[in-house]
PDB file of N, CA and C in Angstrom:
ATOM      1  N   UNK A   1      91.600  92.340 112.734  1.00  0.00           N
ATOM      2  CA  UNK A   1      90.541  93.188 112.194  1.00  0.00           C
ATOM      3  C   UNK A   1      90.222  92.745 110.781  1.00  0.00           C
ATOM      4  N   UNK A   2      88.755  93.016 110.492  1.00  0.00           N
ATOM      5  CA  UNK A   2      88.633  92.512 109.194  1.00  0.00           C
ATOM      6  C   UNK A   2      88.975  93.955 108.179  1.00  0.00           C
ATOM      7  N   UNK A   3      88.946  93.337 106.644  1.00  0.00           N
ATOM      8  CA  UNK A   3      89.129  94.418 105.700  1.00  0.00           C
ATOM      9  C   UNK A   3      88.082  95.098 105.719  1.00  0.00           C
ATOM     10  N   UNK A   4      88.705  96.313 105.076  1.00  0.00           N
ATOM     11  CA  UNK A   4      87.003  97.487 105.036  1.00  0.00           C
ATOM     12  C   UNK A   4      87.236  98.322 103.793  1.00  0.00           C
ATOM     13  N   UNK A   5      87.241  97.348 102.546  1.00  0.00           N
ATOM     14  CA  UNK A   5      87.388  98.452 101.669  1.00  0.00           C
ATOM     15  C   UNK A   5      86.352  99.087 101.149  1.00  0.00           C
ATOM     16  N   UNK A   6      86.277 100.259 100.279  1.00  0.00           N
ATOM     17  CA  UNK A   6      87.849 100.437  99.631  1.00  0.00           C
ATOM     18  C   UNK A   6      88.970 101.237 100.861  1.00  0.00           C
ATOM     19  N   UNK A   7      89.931 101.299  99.783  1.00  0.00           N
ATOM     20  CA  UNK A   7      90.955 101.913 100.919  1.00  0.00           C
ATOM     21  C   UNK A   7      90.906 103.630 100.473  1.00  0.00           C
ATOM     22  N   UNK A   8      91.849 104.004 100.994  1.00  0.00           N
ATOM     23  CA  UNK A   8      92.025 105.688 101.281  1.00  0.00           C
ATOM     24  C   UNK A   8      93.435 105.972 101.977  1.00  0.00           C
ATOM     25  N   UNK A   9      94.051 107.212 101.484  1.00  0.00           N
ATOM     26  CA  UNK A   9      94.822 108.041 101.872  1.00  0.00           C
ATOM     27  C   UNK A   9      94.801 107.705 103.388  1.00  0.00           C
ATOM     28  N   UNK A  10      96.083 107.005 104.114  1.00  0.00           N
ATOM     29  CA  UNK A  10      95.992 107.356 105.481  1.00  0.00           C
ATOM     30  C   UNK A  10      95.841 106.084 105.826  1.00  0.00           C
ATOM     31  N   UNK A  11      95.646 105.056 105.477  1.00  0.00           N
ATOM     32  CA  UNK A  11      95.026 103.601 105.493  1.00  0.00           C
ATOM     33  C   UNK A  11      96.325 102.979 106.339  1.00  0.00           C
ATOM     34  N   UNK A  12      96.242 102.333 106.855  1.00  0.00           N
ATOM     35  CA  UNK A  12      97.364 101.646 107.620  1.00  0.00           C
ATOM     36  C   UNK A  12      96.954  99.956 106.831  1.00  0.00           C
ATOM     37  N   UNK A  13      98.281  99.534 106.745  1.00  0.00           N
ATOM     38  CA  UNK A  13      98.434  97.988 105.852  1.00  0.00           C
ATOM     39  C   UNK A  13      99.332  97.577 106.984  1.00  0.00           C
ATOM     40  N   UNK A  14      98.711  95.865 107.468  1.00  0.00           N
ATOM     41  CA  UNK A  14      99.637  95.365 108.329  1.00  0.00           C
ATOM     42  C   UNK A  14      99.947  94.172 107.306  1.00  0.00           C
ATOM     43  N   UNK A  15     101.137  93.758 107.318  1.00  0.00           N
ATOM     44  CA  UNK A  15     101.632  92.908 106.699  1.00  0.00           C
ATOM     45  C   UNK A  15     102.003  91.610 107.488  1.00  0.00           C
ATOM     46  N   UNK A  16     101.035  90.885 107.657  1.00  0.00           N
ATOM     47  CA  UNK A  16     100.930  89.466 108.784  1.00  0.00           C
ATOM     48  C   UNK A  16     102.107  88.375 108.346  1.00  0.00           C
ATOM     49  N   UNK A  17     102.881  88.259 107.258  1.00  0.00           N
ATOM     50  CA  UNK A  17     103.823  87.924 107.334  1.00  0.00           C
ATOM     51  C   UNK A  17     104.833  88.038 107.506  1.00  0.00           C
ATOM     52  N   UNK A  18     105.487  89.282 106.855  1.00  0.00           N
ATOM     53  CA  UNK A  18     106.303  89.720 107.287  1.00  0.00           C
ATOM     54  C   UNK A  18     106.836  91.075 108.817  1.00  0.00           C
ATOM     55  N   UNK A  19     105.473  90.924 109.361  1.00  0.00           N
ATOM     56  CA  UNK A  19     105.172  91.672 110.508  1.00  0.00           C
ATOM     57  C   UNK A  19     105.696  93.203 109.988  1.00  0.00           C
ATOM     58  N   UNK A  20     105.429  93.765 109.264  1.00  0.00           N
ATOM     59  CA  UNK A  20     105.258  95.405 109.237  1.00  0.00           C
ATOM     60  C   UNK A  20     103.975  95.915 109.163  1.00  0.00           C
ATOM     61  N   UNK A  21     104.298  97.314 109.059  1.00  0.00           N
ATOM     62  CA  UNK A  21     103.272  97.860 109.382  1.00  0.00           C
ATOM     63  C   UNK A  21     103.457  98.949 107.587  1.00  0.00           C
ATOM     64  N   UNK A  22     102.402  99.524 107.128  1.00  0.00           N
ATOM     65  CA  UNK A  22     102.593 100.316 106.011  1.00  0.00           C
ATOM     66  C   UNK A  22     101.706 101.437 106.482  1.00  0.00           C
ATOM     67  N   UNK A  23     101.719 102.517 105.601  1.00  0.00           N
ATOM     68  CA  UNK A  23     100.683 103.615 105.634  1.00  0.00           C
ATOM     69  C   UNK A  23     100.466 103.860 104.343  1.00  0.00           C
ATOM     70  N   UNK A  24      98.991 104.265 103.551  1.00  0.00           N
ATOM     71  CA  UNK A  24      98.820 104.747 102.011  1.00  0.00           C
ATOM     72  C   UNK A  24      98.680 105.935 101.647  1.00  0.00           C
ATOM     73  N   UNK A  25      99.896 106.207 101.097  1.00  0.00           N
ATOM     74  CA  UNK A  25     100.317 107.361 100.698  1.00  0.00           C
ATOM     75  C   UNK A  25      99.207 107.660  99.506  1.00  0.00           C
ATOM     76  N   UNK A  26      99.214 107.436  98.512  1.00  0.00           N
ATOM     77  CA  UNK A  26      98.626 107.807  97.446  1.00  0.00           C
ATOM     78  C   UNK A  26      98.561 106.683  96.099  1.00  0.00           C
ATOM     79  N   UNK A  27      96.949 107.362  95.536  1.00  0.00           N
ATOM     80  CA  UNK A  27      96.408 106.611  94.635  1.00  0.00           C
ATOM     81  C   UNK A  27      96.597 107.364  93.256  1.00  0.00           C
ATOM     82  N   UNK A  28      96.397 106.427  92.537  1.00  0.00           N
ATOM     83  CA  UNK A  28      96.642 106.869  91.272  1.00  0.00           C
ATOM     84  C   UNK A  28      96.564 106.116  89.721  1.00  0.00           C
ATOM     85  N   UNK A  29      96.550 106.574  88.875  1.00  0.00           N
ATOM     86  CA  UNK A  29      96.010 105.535  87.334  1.00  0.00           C
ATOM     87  C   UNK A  29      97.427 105.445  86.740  1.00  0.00           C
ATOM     88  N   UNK A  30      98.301 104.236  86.677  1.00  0.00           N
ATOM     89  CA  UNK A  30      99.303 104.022  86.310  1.00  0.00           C
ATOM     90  C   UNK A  30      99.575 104.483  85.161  1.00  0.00           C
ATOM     91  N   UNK A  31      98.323 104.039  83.829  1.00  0.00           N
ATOM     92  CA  UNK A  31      98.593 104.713  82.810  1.00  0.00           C
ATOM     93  C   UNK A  31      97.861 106.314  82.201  1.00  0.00           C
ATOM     94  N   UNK A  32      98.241 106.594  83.676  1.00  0.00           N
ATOM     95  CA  UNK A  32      97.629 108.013  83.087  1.00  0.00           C
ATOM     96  C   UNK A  32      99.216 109.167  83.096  1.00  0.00           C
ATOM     97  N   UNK A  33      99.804 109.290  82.332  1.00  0.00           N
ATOM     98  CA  UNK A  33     100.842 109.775  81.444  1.00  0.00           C
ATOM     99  C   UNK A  33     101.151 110.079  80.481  1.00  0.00           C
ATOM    100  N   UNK A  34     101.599 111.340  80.172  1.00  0.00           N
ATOM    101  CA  UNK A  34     101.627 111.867  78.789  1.00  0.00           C
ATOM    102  C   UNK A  34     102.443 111.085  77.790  1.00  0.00           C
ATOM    103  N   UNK A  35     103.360 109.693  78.255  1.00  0.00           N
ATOM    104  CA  UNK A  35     104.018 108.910  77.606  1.00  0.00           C
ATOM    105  C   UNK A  35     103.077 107.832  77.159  1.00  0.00           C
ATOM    106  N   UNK A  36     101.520 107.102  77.318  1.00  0.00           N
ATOM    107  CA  UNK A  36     100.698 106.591  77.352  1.00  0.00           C
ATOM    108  C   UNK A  36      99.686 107.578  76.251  1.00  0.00           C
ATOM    109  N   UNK A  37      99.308 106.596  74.446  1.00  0.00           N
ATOM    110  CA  UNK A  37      98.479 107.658  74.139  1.00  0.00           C
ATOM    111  C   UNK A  37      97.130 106.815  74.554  1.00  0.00           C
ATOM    112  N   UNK A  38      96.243 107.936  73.902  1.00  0.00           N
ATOM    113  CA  UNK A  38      94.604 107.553  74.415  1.00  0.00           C
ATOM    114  C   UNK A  38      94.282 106.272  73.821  1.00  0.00           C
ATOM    115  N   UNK A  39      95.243 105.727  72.598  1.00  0.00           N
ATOM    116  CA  UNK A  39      94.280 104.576  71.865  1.00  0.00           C
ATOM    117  C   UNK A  39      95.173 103.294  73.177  1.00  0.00           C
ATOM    118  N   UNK A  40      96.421 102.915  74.169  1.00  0.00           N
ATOM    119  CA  UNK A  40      96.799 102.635  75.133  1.00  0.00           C
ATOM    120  C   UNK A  40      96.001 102.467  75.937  1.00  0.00           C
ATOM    121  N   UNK A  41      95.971 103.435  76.675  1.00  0.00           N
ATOM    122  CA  UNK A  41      95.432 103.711  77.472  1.00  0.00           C
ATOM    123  C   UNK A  41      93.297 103.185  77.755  1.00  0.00           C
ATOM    124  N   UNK A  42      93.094 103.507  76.155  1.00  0.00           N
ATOM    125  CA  UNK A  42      91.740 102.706  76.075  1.00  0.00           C
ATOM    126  C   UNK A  42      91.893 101.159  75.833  1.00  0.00           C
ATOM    127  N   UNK A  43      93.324 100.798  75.437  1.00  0.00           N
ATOM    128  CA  UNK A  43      93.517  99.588  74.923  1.00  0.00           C
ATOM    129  C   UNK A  43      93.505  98.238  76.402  1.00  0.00           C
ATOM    130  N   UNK A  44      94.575  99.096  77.217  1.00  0.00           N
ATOM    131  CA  UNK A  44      94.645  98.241  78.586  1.00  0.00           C
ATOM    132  C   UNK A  44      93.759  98.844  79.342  1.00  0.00           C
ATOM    133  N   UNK A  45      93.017 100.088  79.295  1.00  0.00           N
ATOM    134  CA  UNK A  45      92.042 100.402  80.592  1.00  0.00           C
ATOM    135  C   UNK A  45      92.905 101.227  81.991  1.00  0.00           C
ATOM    136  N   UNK A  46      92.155 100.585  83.165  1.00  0.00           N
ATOM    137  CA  UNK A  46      92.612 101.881  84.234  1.00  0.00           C
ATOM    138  C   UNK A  46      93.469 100.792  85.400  1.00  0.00           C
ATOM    139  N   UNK A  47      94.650 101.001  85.708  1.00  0.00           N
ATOM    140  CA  UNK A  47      95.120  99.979  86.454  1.00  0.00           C
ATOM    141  C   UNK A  47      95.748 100.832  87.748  1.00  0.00           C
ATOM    142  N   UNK A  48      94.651 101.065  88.366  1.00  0.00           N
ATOM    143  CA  UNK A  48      95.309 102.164  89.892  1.00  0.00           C
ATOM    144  C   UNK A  48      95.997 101.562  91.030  1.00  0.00           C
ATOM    145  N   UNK A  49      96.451 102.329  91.436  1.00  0.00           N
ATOM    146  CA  UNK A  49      97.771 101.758  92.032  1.00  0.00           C
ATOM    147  C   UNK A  49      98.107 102.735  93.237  1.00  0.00           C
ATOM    148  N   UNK A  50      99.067 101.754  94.811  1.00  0.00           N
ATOM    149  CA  UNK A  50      99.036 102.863  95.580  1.00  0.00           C
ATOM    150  C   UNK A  50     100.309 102.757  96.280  1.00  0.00           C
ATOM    151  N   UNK A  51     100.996 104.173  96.507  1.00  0.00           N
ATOM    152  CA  UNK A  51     102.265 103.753  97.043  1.00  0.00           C
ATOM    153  C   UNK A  51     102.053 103.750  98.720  1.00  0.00           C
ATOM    154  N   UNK A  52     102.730 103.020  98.957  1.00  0.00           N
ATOM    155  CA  UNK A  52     102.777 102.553 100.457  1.00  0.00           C
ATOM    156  C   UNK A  52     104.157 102.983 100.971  1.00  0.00           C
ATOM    157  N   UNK A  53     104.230 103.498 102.276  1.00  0.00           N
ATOM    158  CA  UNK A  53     105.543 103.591 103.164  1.00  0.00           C
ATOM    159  C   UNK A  53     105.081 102.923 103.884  1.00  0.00           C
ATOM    160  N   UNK A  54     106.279 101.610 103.682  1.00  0.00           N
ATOM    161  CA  UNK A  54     106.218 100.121 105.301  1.00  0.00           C
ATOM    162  C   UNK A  54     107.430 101.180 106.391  1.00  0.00           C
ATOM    163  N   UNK A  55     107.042 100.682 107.485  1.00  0.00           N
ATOM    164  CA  UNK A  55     107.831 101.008 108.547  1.00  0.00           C
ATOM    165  C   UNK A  55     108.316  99.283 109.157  1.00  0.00           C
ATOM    166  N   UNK A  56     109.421  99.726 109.890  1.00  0.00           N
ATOM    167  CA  UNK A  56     109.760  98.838 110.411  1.00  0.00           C
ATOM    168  C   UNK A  56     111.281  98.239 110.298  1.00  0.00           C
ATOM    169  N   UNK A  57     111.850  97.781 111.115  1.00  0.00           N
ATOM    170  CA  UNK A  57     113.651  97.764 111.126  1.00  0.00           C
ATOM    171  C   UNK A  57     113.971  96.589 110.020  1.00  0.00           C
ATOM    172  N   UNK A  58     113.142  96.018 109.757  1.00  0.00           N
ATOM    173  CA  UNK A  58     113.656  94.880 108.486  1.00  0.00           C
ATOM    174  C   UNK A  58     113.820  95.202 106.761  1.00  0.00           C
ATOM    175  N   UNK A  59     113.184  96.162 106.628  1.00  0.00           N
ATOM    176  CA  UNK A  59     113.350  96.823 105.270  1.00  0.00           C
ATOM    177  C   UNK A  59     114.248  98.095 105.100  1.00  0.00           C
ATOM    178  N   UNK A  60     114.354  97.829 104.265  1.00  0.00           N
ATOM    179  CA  UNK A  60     115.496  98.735 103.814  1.00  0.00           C
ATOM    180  C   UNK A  60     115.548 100.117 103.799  1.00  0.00           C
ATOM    181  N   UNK A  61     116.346 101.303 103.894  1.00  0.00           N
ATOM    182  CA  UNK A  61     115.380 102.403 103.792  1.00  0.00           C
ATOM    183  C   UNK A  61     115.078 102.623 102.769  1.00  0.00           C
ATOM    184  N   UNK A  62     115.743 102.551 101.559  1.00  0.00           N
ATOM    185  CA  UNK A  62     115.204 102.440 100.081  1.00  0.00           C
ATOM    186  C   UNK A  62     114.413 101.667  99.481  1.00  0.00           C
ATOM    187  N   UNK A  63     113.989 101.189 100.558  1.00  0.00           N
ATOM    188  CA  UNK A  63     112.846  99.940  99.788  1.00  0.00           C
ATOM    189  C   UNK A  63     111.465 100.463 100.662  1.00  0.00           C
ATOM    190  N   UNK A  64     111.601 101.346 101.678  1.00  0.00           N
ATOM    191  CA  UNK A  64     110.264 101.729 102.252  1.00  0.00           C
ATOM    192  C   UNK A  64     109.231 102.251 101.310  1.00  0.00           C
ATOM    193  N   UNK A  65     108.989 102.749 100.636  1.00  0.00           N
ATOM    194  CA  UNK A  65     108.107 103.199  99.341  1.00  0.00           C
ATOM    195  C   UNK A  65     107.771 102.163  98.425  1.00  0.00           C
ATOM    196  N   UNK A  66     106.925 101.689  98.149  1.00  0.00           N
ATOM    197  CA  UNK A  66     106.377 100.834  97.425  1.00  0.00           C
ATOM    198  C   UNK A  66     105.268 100.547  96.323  1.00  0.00           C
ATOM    199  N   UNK A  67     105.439 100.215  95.657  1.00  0.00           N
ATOM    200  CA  UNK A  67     103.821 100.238  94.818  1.00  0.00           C
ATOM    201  C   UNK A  67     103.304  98.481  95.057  1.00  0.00           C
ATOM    202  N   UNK A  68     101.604  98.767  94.805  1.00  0.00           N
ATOM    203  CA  UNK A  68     101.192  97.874  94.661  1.00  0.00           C
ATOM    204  C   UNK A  68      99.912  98.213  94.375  1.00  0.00           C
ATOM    205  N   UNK A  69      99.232  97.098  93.182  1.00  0.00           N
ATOM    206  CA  UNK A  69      98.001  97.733  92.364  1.00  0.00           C
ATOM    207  C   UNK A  69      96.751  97.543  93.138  1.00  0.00           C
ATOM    208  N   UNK A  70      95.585  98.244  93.469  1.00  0.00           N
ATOM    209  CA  UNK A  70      95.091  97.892  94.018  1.00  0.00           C
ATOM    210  C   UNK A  70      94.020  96.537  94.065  1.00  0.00           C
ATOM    211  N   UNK A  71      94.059  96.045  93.009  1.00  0.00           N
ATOM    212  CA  UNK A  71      93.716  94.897  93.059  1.00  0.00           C
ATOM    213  C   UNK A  71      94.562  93.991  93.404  1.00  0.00           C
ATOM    214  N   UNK A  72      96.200  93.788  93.625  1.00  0.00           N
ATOM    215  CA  UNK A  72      96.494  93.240  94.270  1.00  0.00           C
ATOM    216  C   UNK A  72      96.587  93.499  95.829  1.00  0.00           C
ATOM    217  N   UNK A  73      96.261  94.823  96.068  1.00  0.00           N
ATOM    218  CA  UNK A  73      95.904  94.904  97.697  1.00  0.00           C
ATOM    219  C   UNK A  73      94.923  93.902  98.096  1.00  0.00           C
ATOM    220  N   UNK A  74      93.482  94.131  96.863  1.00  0.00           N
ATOM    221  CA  UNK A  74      92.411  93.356  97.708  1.00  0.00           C
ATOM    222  C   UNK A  74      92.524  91.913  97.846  1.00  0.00           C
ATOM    223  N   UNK A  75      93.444  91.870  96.874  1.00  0.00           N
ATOM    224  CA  UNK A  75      93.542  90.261  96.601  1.00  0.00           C
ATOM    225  C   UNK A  75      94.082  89.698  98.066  1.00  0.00           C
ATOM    226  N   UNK A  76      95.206  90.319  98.440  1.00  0.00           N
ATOM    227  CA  UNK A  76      96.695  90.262  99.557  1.00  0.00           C
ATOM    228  C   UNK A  76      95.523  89.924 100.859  1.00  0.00           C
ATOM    229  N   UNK A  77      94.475  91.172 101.244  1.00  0.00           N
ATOM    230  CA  UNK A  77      93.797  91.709 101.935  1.00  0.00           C
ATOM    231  C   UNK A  77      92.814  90.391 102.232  1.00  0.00           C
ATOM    232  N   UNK A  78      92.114  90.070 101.237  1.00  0.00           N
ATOM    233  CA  UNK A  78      90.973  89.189 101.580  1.00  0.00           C
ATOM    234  C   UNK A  78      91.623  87.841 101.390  1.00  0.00           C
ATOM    235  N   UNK A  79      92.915  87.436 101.411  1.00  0.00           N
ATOM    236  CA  UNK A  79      93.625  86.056 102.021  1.00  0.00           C
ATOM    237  C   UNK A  79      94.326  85.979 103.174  1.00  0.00           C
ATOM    238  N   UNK A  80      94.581  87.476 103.563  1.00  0.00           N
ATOM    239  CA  UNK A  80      95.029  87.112 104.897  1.00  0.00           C
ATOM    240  C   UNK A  80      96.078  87.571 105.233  1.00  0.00           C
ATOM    241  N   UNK A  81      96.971  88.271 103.608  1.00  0.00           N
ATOM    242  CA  UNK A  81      98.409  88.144 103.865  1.00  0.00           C
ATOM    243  C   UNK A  81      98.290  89.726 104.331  1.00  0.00           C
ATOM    244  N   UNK A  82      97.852  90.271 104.136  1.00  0.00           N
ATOM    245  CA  UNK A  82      97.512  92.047 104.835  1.00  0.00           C
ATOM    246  C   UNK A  82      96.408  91.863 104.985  1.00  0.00           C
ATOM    247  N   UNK A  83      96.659  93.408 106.488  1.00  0.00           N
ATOM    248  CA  UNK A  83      95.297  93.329 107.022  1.00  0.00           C
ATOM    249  C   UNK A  83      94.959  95.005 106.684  1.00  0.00           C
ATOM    250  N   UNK A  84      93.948  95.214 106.349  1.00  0.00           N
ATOM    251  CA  UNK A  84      93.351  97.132 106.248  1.00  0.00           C
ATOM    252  C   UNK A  84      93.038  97.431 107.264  1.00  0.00           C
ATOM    253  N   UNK A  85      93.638  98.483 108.192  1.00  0.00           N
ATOM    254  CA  UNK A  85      92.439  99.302 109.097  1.00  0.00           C
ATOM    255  C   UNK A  85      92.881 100.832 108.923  1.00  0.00           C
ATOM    256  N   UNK A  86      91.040 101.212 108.868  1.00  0.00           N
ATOM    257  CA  UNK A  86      90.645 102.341 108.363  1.00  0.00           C
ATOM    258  C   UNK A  86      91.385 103.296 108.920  1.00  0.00           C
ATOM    259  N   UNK A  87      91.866 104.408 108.650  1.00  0.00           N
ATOM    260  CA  UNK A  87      92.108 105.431 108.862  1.00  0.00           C
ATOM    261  C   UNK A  87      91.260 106.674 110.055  1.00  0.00           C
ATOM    262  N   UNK A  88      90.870 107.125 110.803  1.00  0.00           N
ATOM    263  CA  UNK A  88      90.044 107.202 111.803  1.00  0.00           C
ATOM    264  C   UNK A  88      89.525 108.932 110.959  1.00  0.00           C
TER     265      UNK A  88
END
């Protein structure tokens, strides 16, 4: 299947190399934290990010939760190494 972004809550991530499967839990602005001040935060900008639960017997169970920014999703996504399909 081809990509269809953007992505969303619910998104299933197949991971063509390492054959798992993920689901996207949730999005979010990395530096949006009360430990981050505003002149930061205007300094680096908005870097959103989404945690993923992979399924599958090769990962760990503590390693099922994951982050990854979403620009490196699209990046991952439009080479091949994950695939997006939409959420129904």
């Amino acid at each position: 299947m081809e990509s269809t972004l953007p992505f969303n809550i619910g998104d299933i991530i197949i991971d063509r190399v390492n054959n798992e499967i993920g689901i996207l839990l949730r999005r979010y602005d990395l530096f949006e934290d009360d430990m981050y001040s505003i002149e930061e935060r205007e300094k680096y900008g908005i870097m959103i990010a989404w945690d993923i639960y992979w399924t599958g017997i090769s990962i760990w169970p503590y390693e099922r939760l994951q982050t990854y920014t979403e620009e490196g999703l699209e990046i991952l996504t439009e080479n091949g190494v994950l695939e997006h399909v939409k959420n129904i």
